[in-house]
Protein backbone atom coordinates (compact mmCIF):
# COMPACT_ATOMS: atom_id res chain seq x y z
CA UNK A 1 74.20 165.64 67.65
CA UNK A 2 76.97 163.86 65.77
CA UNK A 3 79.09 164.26 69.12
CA UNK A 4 76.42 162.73 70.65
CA UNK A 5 75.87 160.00 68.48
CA UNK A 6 79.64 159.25 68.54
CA UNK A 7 79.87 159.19 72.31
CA UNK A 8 76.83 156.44 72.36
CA UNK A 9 78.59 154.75 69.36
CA UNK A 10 81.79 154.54 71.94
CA UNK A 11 79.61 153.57 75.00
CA UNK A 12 78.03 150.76 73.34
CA UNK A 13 81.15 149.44 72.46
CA UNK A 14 82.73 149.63 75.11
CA UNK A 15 79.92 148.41 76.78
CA UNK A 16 80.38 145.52 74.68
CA UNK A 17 83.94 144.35 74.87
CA UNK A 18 83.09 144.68 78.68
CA UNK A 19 81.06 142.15 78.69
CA UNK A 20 82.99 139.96 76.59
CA UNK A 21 86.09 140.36 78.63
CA UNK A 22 83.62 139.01 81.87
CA UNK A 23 82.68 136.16 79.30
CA UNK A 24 85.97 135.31 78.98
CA UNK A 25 86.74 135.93 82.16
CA UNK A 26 83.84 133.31 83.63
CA UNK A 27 85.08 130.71 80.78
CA UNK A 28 88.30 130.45 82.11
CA UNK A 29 87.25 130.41 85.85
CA UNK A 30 84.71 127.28 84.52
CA UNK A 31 88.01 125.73 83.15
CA UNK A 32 89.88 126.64 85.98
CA UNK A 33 87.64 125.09 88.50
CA UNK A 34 87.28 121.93 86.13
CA UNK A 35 90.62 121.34 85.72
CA UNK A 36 91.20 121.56 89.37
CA UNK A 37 88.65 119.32 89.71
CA UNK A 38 90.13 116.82 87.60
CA UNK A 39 93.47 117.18 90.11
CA UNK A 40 91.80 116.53 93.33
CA UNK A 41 89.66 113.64 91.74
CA UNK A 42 93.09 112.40 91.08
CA UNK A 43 94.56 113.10 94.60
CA UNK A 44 91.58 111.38 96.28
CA UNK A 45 91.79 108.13 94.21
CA UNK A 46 95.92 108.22 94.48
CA UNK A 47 95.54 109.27 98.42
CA UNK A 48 92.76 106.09 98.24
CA UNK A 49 95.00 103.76 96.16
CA UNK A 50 98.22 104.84 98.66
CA UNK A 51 96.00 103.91 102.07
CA UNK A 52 94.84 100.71 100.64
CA UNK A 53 98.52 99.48 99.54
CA UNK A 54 99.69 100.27 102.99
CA UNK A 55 96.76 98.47 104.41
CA UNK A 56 97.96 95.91 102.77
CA UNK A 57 101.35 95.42 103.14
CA UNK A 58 100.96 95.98 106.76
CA UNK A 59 98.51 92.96 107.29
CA UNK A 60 100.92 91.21 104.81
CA UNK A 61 103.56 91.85 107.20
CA UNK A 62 102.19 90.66 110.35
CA UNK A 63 100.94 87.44 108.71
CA UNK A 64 104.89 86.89 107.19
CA UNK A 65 105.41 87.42 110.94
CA UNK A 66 103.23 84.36 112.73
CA UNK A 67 104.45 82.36 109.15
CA UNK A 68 108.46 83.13 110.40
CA UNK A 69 107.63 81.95 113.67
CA UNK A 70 105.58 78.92 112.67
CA UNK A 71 108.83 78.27 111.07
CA UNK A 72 110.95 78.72 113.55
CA UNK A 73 109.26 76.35 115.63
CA UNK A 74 108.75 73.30 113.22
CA UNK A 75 104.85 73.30 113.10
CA UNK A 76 101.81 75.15 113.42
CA UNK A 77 101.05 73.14 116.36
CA UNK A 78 104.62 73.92 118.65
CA UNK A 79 103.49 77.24 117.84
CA UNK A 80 100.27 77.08 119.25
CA UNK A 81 101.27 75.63 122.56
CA UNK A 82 103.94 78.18 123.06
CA UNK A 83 101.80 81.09 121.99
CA UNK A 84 99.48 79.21 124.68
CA UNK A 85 102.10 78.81 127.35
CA UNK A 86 103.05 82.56 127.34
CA UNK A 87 99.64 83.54 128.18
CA UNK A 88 99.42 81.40 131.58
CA UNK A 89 99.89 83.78 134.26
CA UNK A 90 103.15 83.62 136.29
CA UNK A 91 102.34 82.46 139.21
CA UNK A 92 100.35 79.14 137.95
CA UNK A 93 101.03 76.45 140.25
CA UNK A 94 100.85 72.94 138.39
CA UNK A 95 101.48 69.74 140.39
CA UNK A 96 102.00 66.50 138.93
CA UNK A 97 101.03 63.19 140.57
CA UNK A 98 102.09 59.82 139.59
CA UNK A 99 99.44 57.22 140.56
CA UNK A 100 101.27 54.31 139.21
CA UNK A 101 100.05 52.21 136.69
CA UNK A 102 97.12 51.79 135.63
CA UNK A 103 94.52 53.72 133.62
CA UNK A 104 92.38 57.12 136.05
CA UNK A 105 89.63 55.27 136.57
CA UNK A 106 91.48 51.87 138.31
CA UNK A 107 93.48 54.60 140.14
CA UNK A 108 90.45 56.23 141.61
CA UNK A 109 88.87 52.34 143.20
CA UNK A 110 89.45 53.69 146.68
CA UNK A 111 88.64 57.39 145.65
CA UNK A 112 84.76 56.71 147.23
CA UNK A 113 85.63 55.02 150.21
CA UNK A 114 88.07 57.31 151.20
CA UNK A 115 86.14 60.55 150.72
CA UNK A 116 83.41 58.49 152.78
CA UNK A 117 85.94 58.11 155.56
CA UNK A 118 86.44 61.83 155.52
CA UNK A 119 82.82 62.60 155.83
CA UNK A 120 81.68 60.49 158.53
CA UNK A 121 85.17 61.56 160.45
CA UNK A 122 83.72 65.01 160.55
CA UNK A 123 80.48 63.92 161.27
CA UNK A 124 81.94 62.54 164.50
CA UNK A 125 84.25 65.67 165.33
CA UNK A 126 81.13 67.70 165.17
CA UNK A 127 78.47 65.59 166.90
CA UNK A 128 81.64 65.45 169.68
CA UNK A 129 81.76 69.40 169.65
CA UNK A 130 85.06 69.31 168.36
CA UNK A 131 86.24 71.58 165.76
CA UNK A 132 89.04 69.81 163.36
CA UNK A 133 91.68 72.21 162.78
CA UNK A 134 92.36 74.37 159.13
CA UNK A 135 88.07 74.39 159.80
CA UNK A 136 86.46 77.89 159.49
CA UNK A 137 84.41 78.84 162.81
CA UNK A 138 81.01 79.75 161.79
């Protein structure tokens, strides 16, 4: 009996420092898994922090950019009208008439009566069945 009794005795305990080894073992997995917790909390927020600084720099950059050329051209305004000259398209055709002196709408006194002339000219090419030339045939 005492054998057997003895043999429980040394079940029991080490039944018992079994389960306070997997005690210990869970505690430190807990503070394991905290402290690697703690680490990727601080990645994300330094990984956050490092995207937002570039973010920054980059739009500080491209403004520094239009500000350097703004320079380089005297005012904000040259700036504009180059920026706006580069995006015509190459093959713009621009013609300039001089109408003399005088302000558009004194320059334009026989504008009427010679688009009037025009008109009636074709009326009388067509009522003669003539077809004026650069005219498309219907």
């Amino acid at each position: 009996m005492e054998t057997t009794k003895l043999v429980a005795t040394k079940m029991a305990e080490g039944q018992k420092e079994a389960e306070e080894i997997k005690a210990e073992t869970k505690q430190l997995v807990a503070t394991i898994d905290k402290d690697t917790a703690l680490v990727e909390a601080q990645a994300t927020v330094l990984l956050g922090q490092a995207g937002a600084r570039a973010q920054q720099m980059s739009e500080e950059a491209k403004a520094d950019k239009f500000r350097l050329a703004v320079e380089a051209f005297g005012a904000g305004d040259a700036y504009n009208l180059w920026v706006f000259a580069s995006q015509l398209p190459d093959d713009i055709e621009l013609n300039l008439l001089y109408a003399g002196q005088g302000t558009f709408w004194t320059d334009l006194k026989g504008f009427t009566e010679t688009l009037l002339g025009k008109q009636v000219r074709e009326l009388q090419t067509k009522k003669a069945g003539v077809i004026p030339s650069g005219t498309p045939v219907p």
